[in-house]
PDB file of N, CA and C in Angstrom:
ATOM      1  N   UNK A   1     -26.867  17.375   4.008  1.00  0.00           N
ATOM      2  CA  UNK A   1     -27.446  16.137   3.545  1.00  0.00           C
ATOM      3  C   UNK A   1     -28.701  15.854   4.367  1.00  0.00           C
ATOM      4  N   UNK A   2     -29.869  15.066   3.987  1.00  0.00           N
ATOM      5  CA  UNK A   2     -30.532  15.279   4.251  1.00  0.00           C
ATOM      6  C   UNK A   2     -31.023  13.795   5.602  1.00  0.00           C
ATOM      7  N   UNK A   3     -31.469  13.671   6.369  1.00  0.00           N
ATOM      8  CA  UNK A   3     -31.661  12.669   6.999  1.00  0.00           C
ATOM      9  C   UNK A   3     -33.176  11.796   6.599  1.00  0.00           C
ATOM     10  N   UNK A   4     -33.128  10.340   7.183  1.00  0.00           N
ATOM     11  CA  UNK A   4     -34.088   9.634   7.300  1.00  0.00           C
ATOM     12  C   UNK A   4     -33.920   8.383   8.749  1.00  0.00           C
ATOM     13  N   UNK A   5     -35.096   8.380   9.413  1.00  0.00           N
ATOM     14  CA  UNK A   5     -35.355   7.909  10.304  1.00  0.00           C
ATOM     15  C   UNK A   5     -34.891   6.271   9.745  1.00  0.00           C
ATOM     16  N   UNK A   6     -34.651   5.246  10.340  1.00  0.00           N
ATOM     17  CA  UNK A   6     -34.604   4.121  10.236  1.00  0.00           C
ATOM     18  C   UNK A   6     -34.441   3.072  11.483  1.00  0.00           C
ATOM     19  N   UNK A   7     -35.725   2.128  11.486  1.00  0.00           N
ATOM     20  CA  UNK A   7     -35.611   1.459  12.708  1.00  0.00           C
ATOM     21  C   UNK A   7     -34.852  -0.045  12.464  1.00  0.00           C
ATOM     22  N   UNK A   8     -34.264  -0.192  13.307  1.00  0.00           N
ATOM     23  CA  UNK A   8     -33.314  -1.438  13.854  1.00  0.00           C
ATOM     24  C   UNK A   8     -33.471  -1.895  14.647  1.00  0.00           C
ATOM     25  N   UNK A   9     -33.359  -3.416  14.485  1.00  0.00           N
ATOM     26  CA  UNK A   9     -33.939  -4.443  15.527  1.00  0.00           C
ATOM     27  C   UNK A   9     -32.810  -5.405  15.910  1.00  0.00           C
ATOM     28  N   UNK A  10     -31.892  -4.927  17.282  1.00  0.00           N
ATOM     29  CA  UNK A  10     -30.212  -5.358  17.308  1.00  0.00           C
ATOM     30  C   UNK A  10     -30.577  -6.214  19.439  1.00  0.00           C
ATOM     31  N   UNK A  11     -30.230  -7.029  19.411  1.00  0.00           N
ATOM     32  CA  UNK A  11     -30.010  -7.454  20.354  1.00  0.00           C
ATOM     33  C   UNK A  11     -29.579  -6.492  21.697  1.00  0.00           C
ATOM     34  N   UNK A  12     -30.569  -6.487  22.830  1.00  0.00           N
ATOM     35  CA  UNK A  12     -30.010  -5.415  23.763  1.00  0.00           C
ATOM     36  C   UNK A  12     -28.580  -5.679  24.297  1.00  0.00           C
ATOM     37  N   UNK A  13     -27.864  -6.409  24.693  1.00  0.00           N
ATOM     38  CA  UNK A  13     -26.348  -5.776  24.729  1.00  0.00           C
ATOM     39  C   UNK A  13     -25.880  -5.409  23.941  1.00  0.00           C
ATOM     40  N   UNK A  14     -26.201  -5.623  22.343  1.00  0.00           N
ATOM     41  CA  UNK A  14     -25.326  -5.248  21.814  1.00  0.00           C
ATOM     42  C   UNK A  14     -25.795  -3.638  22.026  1.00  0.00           C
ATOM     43  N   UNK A  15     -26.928  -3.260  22.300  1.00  0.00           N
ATOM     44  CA  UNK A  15     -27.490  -1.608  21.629  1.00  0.00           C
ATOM     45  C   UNK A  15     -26.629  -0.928  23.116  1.00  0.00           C
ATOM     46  N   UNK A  16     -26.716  -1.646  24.465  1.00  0.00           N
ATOM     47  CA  UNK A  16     -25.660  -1.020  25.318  1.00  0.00           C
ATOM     48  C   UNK A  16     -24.487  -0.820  25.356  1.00  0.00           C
ATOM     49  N   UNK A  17     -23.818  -1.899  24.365  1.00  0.00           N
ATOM     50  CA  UNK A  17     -22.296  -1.646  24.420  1.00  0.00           C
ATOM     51  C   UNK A  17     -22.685  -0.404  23.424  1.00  0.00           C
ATOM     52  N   UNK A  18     -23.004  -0.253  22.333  1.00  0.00           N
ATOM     53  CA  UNK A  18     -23.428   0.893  21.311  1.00  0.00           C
ATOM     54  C   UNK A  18     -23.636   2.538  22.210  1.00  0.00           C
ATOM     55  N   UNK A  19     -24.140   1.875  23.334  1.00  0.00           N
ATOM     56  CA  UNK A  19     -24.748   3.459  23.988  1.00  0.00           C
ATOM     57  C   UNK A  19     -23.658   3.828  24.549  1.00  0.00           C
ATOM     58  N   UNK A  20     -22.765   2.702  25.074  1.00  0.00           N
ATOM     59  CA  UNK A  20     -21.484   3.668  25.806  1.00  0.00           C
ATOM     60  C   UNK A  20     -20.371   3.530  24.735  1.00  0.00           C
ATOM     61  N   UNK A  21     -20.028   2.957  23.803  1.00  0.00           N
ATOM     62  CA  UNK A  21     -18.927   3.508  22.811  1.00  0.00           C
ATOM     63  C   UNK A  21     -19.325   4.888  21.998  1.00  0.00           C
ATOM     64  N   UNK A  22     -20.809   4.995  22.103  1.00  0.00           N
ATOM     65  CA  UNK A  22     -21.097   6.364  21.974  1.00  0.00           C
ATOM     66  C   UNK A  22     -20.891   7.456  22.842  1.00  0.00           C
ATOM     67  N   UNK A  23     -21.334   7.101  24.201  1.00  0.00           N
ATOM     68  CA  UNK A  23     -20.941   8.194  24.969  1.00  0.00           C
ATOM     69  C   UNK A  23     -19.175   8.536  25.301  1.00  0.00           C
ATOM     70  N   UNK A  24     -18.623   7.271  25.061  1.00  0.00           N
ATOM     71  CA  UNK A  24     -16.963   7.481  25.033  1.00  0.00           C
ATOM     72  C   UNK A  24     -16.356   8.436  24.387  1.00  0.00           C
ATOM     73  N   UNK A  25     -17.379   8.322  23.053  1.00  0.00           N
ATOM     74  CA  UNK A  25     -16.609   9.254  21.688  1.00  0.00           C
ATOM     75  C   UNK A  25     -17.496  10.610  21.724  1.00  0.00           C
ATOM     76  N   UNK A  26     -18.690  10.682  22.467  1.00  0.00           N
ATOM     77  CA  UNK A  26     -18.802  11.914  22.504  1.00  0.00           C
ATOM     78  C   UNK A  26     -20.111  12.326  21.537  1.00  0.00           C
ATOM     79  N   UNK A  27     -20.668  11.537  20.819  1.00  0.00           N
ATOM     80  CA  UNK A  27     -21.426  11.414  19.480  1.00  0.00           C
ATOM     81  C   UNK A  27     -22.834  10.474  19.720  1.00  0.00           C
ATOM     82  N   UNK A  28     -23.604   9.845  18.941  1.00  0.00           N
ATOM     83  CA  UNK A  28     -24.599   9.722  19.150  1.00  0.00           C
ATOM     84  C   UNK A  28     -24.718   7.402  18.219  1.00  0.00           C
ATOM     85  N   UNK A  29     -25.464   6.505  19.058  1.00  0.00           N
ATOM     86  CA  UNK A  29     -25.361   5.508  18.487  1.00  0.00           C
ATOM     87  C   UNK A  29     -25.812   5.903  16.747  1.00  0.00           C
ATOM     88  N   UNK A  30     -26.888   6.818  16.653  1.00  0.00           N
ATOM     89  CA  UNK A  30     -27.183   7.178  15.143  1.00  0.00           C
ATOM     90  C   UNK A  30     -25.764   7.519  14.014  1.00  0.00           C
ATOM     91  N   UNK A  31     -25.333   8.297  15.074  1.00  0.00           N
ATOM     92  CA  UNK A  31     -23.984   8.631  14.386  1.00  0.00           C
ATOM     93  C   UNK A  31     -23.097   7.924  14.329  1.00  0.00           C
ATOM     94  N   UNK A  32     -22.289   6.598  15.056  1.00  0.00           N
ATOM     95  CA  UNK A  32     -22.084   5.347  14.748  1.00  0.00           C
ATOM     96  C   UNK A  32     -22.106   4.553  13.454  1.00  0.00           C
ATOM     97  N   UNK A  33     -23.622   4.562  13.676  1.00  0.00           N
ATOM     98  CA  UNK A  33     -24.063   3.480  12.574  1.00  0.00           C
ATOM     99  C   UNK A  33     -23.490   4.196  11.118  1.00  0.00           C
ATOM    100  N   UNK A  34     -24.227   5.443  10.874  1.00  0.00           N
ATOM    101  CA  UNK A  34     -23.934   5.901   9.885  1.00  0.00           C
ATOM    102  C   UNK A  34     -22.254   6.105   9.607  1.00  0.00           C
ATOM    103  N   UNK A  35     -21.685   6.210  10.446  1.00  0.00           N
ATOM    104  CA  UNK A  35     -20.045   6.388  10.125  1.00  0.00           C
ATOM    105  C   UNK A  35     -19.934   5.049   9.884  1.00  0.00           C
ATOM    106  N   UNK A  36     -20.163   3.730  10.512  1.00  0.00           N
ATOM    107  CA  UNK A  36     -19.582   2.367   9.776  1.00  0.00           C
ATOM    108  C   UNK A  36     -20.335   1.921   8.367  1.00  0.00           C
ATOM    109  N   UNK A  37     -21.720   2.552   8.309  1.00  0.00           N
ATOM    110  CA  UNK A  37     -22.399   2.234   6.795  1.00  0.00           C
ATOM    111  C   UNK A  37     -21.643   3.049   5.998  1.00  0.00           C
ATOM    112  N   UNK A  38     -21.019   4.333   5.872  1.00  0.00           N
ATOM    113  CA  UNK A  38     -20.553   5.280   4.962  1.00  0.00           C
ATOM    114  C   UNK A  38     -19.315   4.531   4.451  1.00  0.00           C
ATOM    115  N   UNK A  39     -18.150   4.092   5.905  1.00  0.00           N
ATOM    116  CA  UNK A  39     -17.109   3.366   5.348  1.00  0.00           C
ATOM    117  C   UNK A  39     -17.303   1.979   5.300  1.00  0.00           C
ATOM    118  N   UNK A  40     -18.664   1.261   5.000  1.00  0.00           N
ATOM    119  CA  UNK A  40     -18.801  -0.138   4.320  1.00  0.00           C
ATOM    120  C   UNK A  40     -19.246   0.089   3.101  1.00  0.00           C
ATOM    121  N   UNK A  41     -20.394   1.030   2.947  1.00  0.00           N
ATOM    122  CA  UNK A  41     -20.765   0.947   1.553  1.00  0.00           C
ATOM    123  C   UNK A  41     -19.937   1.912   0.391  1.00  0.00           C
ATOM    124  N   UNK A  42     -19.239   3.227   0.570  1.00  0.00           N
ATOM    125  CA  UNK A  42     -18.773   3.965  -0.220  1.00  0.00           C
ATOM    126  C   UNK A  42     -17.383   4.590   0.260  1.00  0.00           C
ATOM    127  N   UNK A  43     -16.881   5.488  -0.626  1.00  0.00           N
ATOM    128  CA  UNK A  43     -15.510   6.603  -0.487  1.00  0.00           C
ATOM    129  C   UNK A  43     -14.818   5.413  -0.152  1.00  0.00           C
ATOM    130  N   UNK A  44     -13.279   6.002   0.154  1.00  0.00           N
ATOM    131  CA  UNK A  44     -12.105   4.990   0.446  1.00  0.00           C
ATOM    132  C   UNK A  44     -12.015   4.634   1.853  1.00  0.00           C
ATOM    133  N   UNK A  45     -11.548   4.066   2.085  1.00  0.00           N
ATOM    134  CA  UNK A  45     -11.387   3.039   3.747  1.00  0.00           C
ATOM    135  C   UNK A  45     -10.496   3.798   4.068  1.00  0.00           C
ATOM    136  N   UNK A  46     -10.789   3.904   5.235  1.00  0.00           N
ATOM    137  CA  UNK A  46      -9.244   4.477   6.856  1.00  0.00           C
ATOM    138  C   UNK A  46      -7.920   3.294   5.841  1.00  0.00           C
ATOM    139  N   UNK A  47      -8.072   2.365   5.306  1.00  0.00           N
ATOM    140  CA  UNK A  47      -7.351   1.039   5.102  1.00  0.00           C
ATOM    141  C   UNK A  47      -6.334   1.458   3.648  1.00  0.00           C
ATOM    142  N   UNK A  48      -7.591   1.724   2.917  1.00  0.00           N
ATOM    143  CA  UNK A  48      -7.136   2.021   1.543  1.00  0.00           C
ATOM    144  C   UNK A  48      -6.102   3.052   1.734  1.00  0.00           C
ATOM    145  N   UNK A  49      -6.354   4.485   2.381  1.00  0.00           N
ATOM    146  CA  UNK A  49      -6.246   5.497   2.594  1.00  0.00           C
ATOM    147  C   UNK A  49      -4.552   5.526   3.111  1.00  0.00           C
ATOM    148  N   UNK A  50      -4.446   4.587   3.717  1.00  0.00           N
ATOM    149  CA  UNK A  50      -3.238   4.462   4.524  1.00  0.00           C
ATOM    150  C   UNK A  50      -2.243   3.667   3.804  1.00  0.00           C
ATOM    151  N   UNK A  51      -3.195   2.613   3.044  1.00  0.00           N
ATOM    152  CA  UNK A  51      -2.065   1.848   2.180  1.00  0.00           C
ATOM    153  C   UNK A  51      -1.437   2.786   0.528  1.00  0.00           C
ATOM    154  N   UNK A  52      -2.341   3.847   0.606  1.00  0.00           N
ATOM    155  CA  UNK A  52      -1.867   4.648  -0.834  1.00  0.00           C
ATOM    156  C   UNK A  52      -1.126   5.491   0.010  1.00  0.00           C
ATOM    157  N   UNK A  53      -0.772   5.599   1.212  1.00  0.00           N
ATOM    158  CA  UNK A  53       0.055   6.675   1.714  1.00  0.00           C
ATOM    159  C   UNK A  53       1.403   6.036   2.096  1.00  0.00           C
ATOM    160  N   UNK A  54       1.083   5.028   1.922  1.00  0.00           N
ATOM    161  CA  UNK A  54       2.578   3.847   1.941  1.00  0.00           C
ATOM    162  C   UNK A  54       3.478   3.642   1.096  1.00  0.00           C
ATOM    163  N   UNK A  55       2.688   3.893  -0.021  1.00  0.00           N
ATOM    164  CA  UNK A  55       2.996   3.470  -1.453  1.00  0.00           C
ATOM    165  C   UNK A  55       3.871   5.034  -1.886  1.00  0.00           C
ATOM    166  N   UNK A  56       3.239   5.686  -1.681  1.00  0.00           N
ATOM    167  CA  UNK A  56       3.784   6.908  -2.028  1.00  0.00           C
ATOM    168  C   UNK A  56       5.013   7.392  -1.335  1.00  0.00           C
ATOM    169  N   UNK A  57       5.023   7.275  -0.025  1.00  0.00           N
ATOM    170  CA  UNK A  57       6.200   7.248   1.004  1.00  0.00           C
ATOM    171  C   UNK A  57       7.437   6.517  -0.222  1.00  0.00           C
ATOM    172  N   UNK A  58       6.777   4.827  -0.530  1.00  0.00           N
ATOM    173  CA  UNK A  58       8.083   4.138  -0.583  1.00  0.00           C
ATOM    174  C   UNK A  58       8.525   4.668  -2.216  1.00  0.00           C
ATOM    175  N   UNK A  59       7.302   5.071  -2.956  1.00  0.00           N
ATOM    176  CA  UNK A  59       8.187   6.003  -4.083  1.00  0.00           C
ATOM    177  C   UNK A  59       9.101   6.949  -3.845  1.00  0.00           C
ATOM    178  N   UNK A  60       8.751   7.606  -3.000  1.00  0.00           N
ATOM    179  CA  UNK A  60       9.462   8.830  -2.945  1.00  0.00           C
ATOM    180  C   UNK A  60      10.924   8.559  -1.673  1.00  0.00           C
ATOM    181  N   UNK A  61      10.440   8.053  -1.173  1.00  0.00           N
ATOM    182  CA  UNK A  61      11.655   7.233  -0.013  1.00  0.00           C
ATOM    183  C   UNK A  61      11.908   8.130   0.981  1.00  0.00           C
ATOM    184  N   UNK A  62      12.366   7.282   1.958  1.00  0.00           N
ATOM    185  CA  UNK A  62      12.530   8.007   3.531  1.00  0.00           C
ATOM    186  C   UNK A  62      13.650   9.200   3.546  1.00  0.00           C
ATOM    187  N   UNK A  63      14.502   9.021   2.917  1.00  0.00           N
ATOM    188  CA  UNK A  63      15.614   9.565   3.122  1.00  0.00           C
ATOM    189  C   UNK A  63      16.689   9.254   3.533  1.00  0.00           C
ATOM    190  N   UNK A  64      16.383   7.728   4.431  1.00  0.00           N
ATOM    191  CA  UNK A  64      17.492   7.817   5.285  1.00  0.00           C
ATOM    192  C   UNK A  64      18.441   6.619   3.849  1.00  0.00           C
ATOM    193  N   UNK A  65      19.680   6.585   4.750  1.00  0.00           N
ATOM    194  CA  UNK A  65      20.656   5.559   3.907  1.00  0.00           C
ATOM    195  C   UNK A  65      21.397   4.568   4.798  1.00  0.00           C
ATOM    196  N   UNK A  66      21.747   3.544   4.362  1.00  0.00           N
ATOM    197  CA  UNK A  66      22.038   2.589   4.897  1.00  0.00           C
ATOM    198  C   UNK A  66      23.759   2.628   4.133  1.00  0.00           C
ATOM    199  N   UNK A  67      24.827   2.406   5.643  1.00  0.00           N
ATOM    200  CA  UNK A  67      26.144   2.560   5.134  1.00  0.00           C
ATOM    201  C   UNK A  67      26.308   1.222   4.192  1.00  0.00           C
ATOM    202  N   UNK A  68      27.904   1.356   4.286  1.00  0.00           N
ATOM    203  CA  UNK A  68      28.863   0.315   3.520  1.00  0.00           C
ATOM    204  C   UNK A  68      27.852  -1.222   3.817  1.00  0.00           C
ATOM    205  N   UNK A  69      27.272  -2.227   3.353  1.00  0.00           N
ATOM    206  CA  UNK A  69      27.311  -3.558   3.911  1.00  0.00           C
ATOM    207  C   UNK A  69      28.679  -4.272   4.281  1.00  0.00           C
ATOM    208  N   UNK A  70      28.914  -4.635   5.060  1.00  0.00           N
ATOM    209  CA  UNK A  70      30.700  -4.981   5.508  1.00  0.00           C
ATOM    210  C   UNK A  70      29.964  -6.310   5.979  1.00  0.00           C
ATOM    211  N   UNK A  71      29.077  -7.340   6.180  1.00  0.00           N
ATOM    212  CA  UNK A  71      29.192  -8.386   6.295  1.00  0.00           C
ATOM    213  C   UNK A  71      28.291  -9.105   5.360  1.00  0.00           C
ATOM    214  N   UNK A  72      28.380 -11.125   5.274  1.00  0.00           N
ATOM    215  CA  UNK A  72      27.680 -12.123   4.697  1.00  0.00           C
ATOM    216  C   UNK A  72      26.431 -11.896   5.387  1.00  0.00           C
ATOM    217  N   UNK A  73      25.296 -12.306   4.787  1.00  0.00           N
ATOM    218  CA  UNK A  73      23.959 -13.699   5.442  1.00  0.00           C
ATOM    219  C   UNK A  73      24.589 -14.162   6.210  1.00  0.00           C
ATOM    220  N   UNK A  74      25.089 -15.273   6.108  1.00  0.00           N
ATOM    221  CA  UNK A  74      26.206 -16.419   6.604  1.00  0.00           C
ATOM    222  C   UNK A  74      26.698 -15.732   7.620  1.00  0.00           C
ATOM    223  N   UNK A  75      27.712 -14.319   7.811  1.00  0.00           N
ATOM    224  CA  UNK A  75      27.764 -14.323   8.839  1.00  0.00           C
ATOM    225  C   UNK A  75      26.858 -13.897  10.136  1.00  0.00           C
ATOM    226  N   UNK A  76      25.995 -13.405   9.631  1.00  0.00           N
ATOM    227  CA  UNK A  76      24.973 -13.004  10.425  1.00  0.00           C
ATOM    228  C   UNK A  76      23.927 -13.761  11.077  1.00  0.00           C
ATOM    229  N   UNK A  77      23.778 -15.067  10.301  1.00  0.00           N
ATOM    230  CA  UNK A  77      23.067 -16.077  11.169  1.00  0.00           C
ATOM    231  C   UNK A  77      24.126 -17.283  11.394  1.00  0.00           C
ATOM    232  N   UNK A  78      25.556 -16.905  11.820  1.00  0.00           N
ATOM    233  CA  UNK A  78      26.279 -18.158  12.365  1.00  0.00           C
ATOM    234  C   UNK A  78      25.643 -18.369  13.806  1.00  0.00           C
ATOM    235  N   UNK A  79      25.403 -19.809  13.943  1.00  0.00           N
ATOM    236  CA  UNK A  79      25.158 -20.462  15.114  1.00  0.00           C
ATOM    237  C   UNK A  79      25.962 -21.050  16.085  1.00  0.00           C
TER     238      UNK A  79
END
């Protein structure tokens, strides 16, 4: 894909906290930006992504089973 330069005009702490959550991860503030514009403007969200993997889990189900019920509500929240 092809790149384009683009200048930004961001408050200096914020561009320092930017320079070291970049150097944390290893990657570049350019590369940042573009990873939070990609998942604001297009493709599916970390969010979406996880909630269709939920959905599918609970179709298909865990496996596990739950025995006999042997008690009330009632008895379970006596006070």
């Amino acid at each position: 894909m092809a790149t384009r330069n683009l200048t930004l005009s961001l408050p200096e702490e914020l561009v320092r906290k930017a320079k070291l959550l970049a150097a944390e991860r290893d990657t570049s503030v350019s590369a940042l930006v573009a990873e939070l514009v990609q998942n604001l403007a297009g493709g599916t969200s970390d969010y979406e992504r996880a909630w269709a993997d939920e959905v599918a889990l609970m179709k298909r189900g865990s496996g596990l089973r739950v025995g006999e019920i042997t008690w009330s509500r009632d008895e379970l929240h006596h006070r």
